[in-house]
C-alpha atoms as a PDB file:
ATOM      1  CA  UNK A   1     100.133  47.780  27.411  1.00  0.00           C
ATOM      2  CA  UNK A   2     100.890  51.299  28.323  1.00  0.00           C
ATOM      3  CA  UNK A   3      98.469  52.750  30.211  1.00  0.00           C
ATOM      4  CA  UNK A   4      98.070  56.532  31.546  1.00  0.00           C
ATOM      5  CA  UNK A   5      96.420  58.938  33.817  1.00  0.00           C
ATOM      6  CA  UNK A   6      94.019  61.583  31.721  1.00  0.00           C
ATOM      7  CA  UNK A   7      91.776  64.123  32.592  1.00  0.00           C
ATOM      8  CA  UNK A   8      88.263  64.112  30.435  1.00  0.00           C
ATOM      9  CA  UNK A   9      86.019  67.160  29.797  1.00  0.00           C
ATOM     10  CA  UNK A  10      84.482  67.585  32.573  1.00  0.00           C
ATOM     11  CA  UNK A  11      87.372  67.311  34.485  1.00  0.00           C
ATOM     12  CA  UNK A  12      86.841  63.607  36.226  1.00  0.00           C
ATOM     13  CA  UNK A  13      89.824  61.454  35.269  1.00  0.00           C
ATOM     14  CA  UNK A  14      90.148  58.083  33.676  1.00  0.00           C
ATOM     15  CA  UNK A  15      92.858  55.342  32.945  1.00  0.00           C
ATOM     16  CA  UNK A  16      93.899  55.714  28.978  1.00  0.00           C
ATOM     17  CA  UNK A  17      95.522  52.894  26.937  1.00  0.00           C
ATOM     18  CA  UNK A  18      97.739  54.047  24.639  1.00  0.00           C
ATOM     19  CA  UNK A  19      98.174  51.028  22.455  1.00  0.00           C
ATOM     20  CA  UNK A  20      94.576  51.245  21.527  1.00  0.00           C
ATOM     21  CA  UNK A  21      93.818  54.646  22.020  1.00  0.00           C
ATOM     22  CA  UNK A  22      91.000  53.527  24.230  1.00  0.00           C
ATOM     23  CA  UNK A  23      89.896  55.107  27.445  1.00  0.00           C
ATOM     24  CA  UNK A  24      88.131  53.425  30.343  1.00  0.00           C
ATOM     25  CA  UNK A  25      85.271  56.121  30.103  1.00  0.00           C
ATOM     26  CA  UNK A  26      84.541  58.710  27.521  1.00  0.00           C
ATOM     27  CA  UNK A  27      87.114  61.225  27.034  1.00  0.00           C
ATOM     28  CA  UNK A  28      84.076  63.541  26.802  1.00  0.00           C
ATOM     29  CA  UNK A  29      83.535  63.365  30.245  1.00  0.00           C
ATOM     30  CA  UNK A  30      83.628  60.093  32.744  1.00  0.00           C
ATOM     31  CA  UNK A  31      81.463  60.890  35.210  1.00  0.00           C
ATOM     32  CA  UNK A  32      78.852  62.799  32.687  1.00  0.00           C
ATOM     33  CA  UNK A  33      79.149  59.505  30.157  1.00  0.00           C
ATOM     34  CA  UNK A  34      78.178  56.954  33.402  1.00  0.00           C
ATOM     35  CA  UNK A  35      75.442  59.618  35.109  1.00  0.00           C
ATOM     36  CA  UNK A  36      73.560  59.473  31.806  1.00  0.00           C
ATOM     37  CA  UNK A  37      73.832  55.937  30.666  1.00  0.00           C
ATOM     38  CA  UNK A  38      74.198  53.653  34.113  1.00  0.00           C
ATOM     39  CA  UNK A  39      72.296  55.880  36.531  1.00  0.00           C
ATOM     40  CA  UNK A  40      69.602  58.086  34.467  1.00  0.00           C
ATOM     41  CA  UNK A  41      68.894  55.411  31.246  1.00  0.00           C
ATOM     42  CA  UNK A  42      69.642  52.592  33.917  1.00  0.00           C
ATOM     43  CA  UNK A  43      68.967  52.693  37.286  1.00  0.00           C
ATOM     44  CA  UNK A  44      66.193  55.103  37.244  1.00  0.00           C
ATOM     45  CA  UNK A  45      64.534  53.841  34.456  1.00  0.00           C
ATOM     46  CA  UNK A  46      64.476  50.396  36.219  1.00  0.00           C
ATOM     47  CA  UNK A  47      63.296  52.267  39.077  1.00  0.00           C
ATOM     48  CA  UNK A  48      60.548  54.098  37.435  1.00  0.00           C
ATOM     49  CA  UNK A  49      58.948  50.876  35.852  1.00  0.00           C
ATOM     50  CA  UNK A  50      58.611  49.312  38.848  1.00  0.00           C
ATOM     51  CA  UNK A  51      57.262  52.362  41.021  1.00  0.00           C
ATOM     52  CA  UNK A  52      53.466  52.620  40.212  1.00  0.00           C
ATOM     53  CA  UNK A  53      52.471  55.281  42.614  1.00  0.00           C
ATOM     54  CA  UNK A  54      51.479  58.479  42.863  1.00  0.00           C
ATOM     55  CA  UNK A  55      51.732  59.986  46.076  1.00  0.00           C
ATOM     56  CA  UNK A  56      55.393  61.074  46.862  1.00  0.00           C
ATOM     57  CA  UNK A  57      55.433  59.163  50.563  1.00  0.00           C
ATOM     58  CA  UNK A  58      53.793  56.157  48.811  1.00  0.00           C
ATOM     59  CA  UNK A  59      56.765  56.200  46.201  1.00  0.00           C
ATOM     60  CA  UNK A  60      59.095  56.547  48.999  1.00  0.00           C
ATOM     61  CA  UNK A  61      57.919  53.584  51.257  1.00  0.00           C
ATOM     62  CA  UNK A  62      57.652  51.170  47.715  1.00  0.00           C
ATOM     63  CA  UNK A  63      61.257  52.264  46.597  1.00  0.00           C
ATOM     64  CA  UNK A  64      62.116  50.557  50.116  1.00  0.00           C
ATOM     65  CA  UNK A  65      60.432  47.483  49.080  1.00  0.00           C
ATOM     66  CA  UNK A  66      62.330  47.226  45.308  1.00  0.00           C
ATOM     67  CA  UNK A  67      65.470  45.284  45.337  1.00  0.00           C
ATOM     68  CA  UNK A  68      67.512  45.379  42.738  1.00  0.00           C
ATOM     69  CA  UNK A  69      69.938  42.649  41.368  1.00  0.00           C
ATOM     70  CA  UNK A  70      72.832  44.882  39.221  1.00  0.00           C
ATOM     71  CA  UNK A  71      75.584  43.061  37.062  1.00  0.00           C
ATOM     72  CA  UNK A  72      78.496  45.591  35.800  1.00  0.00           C
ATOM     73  CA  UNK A  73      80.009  44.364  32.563  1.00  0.00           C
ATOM     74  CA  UNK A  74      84.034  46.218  33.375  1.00  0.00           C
ATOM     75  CA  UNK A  75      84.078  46.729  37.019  1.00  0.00           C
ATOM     76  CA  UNK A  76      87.135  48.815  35.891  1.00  0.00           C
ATOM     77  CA  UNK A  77      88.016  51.851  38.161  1.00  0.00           C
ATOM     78  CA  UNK A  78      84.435  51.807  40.323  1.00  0.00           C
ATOM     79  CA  UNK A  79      82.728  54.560  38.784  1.00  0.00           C
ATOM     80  CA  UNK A  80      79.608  53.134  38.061  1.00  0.00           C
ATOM     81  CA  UNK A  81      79.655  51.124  40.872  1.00  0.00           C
ATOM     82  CA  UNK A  82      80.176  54.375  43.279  1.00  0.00           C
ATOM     83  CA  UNK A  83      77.428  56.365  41.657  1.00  0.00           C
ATOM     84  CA  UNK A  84      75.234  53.510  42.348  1.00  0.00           C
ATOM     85  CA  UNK A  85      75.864  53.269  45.870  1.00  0.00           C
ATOM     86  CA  UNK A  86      74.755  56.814  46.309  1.00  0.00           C
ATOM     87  CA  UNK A  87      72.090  56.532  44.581  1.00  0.00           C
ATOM     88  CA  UNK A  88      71.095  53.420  46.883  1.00  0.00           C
ATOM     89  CA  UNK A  89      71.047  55.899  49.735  1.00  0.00           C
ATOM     90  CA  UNK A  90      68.929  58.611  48.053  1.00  0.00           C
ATOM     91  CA  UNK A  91      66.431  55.938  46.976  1.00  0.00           C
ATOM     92  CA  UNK A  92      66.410  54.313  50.326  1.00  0.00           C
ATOM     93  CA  UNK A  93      66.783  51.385  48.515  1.00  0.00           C
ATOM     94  CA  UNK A  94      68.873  47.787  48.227  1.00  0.00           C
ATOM     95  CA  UNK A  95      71.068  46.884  46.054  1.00  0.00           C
ATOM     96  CA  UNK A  96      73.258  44.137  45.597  1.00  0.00           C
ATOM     97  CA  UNK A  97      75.708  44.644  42.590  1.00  0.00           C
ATOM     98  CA  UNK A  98      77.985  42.522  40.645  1.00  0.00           C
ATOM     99  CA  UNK A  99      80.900  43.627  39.236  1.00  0.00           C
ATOM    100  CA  UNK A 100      82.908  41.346  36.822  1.00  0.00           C
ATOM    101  CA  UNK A 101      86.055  42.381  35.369  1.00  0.00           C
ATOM    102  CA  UNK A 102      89.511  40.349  34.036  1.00  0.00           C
ATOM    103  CA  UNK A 103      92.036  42.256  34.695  1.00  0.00           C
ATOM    104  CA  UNK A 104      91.321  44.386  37.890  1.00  0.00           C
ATOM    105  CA  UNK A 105      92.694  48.038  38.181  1.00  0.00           C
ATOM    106  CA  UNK A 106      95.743  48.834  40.535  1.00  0.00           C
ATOM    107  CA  UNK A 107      95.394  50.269  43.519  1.00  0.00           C
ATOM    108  CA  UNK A 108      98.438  53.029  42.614  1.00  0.00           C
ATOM    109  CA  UNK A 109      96.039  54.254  39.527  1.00  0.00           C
ATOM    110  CA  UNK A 110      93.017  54.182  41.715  1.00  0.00           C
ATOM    111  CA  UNK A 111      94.675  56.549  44.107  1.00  0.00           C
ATOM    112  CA  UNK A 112      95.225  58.726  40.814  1.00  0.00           C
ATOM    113  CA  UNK A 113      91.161  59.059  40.075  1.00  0.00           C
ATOM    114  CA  UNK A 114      89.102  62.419  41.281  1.00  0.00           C
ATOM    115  CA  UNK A 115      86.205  60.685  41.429  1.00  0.00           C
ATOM    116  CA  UNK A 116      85.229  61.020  44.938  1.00  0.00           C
ATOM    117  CA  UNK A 117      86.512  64.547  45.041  1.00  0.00           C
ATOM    118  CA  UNK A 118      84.093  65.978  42.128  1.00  0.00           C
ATOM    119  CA  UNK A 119      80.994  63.603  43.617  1.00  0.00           C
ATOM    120  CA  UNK A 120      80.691  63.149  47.112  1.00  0.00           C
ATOM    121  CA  UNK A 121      84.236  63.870  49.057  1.00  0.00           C
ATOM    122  CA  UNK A 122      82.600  63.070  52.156  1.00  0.00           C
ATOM    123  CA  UNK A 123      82.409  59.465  50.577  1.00  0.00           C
ATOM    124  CA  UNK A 124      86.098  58.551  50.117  1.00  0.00           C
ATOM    125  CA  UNK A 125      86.672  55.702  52.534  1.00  0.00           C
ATOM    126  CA  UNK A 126      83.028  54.199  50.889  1.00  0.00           C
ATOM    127  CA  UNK A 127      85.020  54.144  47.474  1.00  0.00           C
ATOM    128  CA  UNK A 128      88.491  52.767  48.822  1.00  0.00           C
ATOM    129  CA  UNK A 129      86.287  49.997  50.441  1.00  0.00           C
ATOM    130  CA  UNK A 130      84.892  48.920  46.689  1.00  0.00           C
ATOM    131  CA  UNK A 131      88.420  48.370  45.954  1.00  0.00           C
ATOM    132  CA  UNK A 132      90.079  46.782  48.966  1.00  0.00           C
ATOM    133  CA  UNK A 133      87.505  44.400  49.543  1.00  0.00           C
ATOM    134  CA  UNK A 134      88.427  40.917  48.376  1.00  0.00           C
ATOM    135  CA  UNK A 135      87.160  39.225  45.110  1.00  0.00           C
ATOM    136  CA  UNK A 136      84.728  36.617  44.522  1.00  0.00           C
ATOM    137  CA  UNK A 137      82.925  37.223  48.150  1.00  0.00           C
ATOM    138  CA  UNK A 138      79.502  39.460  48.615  1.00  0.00           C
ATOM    139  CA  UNK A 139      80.420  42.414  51.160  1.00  0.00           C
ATOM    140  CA  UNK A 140      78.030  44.637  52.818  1.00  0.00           C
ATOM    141  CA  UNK A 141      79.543  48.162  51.905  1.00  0.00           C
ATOM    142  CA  UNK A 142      76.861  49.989  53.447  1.00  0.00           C
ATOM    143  CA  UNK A 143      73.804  49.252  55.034  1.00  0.00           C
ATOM    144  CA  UNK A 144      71.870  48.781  51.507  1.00  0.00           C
ATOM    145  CA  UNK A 145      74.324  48.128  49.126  1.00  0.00           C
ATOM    146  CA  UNK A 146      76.222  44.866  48.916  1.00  0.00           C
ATOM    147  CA  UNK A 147      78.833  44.060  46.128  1.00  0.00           C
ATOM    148  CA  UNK A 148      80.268  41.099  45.253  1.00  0.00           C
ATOM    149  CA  UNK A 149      83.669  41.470  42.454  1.00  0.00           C
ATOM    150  CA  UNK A 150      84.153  38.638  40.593  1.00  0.00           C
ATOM    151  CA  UNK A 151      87.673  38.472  38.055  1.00  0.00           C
ATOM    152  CA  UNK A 152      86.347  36.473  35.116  1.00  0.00           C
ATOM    153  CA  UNK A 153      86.149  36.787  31.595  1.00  0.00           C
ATOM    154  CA  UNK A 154      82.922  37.804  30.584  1.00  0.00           C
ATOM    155  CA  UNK A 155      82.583  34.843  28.323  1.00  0.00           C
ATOM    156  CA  UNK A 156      82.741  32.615  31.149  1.00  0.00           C
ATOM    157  CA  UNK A 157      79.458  34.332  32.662  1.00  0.00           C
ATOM    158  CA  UNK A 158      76.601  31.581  33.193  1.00  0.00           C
ATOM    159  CA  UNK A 159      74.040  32.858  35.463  1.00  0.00           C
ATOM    160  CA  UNK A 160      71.091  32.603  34.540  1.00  0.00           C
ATOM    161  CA  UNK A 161      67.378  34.859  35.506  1.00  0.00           C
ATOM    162  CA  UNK A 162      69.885  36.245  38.356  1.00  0.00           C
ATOM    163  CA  UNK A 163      69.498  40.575  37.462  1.00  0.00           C
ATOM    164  CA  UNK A 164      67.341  43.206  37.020  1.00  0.00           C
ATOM    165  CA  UNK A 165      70.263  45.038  35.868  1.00  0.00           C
ATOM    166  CA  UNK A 166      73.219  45.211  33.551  1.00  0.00           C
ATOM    167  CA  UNK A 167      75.446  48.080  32.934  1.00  0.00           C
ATOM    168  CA  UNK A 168      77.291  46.747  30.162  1.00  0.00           C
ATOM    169  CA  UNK A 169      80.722  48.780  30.290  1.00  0.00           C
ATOM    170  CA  UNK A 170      83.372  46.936  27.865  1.00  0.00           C
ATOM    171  CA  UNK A 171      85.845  48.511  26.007  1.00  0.00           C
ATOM    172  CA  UNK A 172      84.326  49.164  22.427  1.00  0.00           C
ATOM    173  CA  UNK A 173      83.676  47.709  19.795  1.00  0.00           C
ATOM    174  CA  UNK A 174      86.570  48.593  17.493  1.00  0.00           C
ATOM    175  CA  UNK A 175      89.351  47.323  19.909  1.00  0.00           C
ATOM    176  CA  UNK A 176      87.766  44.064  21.370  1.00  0.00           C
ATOM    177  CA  UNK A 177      84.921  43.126  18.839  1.00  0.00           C
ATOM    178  CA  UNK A 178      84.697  39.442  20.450  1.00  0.00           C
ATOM    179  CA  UNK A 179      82.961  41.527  23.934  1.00  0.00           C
ATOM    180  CA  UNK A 180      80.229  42.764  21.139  1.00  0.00           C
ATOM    181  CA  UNK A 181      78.718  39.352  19.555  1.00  0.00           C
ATOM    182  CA  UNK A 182      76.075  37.237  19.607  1.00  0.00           C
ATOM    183  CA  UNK A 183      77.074  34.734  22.220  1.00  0.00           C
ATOM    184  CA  UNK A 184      78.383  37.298  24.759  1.00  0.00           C
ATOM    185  CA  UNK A 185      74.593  39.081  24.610  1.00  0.00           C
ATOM    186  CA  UNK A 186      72.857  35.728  24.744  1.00  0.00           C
ATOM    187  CA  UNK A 187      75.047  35.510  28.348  1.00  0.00           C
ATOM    188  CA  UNK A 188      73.793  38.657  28.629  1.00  0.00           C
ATOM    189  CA  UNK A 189      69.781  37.403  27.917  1.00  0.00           C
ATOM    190  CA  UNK A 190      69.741  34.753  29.766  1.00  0.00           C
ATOM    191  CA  UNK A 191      71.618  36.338  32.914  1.00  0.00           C
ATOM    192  CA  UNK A 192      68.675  39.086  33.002  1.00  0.00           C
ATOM    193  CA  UNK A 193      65.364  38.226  34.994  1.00  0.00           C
ATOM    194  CA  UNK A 194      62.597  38.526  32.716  1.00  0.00           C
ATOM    195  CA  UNK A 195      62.117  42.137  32.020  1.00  0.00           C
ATOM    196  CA  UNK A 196      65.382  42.743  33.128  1.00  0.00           C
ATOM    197  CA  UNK A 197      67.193  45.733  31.737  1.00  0.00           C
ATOM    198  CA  UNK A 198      70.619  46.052  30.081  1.00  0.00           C
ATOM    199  CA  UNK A 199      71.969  49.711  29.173  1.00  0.00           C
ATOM    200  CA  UNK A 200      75.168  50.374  27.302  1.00  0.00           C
ATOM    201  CA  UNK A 201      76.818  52.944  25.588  1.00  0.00           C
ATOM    202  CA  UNK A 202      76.974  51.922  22.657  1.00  0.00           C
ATOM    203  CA  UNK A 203      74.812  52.149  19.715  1.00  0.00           C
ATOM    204  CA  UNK A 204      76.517  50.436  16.526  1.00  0.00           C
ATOM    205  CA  UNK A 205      73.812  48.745  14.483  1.00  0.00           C
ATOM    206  CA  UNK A 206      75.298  45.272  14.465  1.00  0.00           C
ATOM    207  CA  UNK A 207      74.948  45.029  18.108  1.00  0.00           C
ATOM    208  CA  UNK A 208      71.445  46.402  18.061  1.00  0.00           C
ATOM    209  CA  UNK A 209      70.490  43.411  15.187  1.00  0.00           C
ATOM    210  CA  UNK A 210      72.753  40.917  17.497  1.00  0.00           C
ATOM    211  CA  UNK A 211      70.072  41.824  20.735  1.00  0.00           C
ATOM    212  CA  UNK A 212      67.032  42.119  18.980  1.00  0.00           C
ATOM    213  CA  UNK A 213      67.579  38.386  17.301  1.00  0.00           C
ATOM    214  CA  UNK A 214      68.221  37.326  20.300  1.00  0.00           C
ATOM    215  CA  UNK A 215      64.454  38.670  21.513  1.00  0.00           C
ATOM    216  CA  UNK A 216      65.515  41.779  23.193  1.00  0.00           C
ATOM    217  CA  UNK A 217      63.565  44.963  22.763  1.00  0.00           C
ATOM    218  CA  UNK A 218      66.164  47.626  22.081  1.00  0.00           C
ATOM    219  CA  UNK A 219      65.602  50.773  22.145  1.00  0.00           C
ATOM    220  CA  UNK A 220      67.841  53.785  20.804  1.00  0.00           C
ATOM    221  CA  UNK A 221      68.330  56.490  23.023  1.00  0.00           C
ATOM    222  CA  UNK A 222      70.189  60.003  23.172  1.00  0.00           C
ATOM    223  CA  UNK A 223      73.713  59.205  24.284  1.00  0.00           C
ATOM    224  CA  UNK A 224      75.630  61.339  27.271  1.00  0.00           C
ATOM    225  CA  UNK A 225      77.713  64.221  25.726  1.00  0.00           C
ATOM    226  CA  UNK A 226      80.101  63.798  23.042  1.00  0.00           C
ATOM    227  CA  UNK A 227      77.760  60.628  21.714  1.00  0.00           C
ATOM    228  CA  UNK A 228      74.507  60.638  19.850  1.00  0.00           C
ATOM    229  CA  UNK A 229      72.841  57.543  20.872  1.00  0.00           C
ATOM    230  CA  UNK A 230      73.035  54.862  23.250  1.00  0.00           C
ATOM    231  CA  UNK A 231      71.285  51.573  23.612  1.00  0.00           C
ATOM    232  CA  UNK A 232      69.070  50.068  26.196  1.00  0.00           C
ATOM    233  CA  UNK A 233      67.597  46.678  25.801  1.00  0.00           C
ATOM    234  CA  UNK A 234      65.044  44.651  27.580  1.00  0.00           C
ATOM    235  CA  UNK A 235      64.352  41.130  28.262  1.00  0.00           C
ATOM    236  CA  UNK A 236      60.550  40.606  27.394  1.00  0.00           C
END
């Protein structure tokens, strides 16, 4: 399939298929679309249920004592991945992240990508590393964040109580229906810990009814810009 180089609305790039008319991120804005639903509606949600303090050193020194377990659903070009790294080293925190994807992103269009340069350009042999390091091994990127890329189809996922976490980041719903049903979110259940967290982007009512029959909590939230709603889900 054809694929291109585009420029989104807040000026962060992303890969474009033109078959589907499909973008790897929100042509609204990439890096807007994954700060609001990976890192704010994600991470620091996940972050905030577990910190039960009140004093702002005592919140500090527990946020070193949370791990968190993070499986990406479309490792695709990083993004979400890099963003969490970062924000790994603001909470002083680990992390060791997952990130599965079938059919990995070349090098030539991740050289293409601004990321780095509109985020952190001090950071830009941290995000060639994601990508050069080989597959299906856990690497220690920095000192508190350790990722492990794993090319698999995501119906082929069978962990099991193995993440706090899942940033579930597939191409939507109206090109590749079969990533949005029932027996790709009970992978998704039963890889979560219990009260483990999954956040997506998404917010069609089918896969709402598909989480909460699976005994999910789902909750509808206000999506990044150019998108109402979103959807985050937890394993009770």
């Amino acid at each position: 399939m054809k694929r291109k180089i585009i420029t989104t609305a807040d000026g962060s790039k992303t890969i474009h298929i033109e078959d589907w008319n499909e973008q790897y991120h929100s042509k609204h804005g990439a890096i807007q679309e994954a700060q609001h639903v990976f890192i704010k509606e994600g991470l620091h949600y996940y972050y905030s249920l577990n910190k039960n303090c009140h004093a702002e050193e005592a919140c500090a020194e527990l946020s070193r004592s949370i791990e968190a377990s993070i499986l990406e659903i479309g490792f695709g070009t990083g993004l979400n991945a890099f963003l969490t790294l970062l924000e790994a080293g603001n909470l002083n925190t680990n992390i060791n992240y997952v990130g599965v994807e079938a059919y990995p992103v070349s090098m030539d269009e991740i050289n293409q990508l601004n990321y780095v340069e509109l985020i952190s350009a001090e950071n830009q042999a941290v995000f060639n590393e994601l990508h050069k390091v080989s597959w299906e091994k856990e690497h220690d990127i920095t000192s508190n964040f350790k990722l492990q890329k794993r090319q698999q189809f995501f119906s082929d996922i069978t962990d099991t109580n193995a993440f706090d976490l899942i940033y579930f980041d597939a191409f939507g719903a109206r090109v590749q229906p079969e990533l949005w049903s029932k027996s790709i979110f009970e992978s998704m259940y039963k890889a979560l810990k219990p009260n483990g967290v999954l956040v997506t982007y998404a917010a069609i009512g089918e896969v709402k009814r598909n989480m909460q029959a699976l005994g999910f909590t789902v909750e509808r939230l206000k999506g990044p810009p150019g998108k109402r709603h979103m959807l985050r889900a937890t394993k009770k």
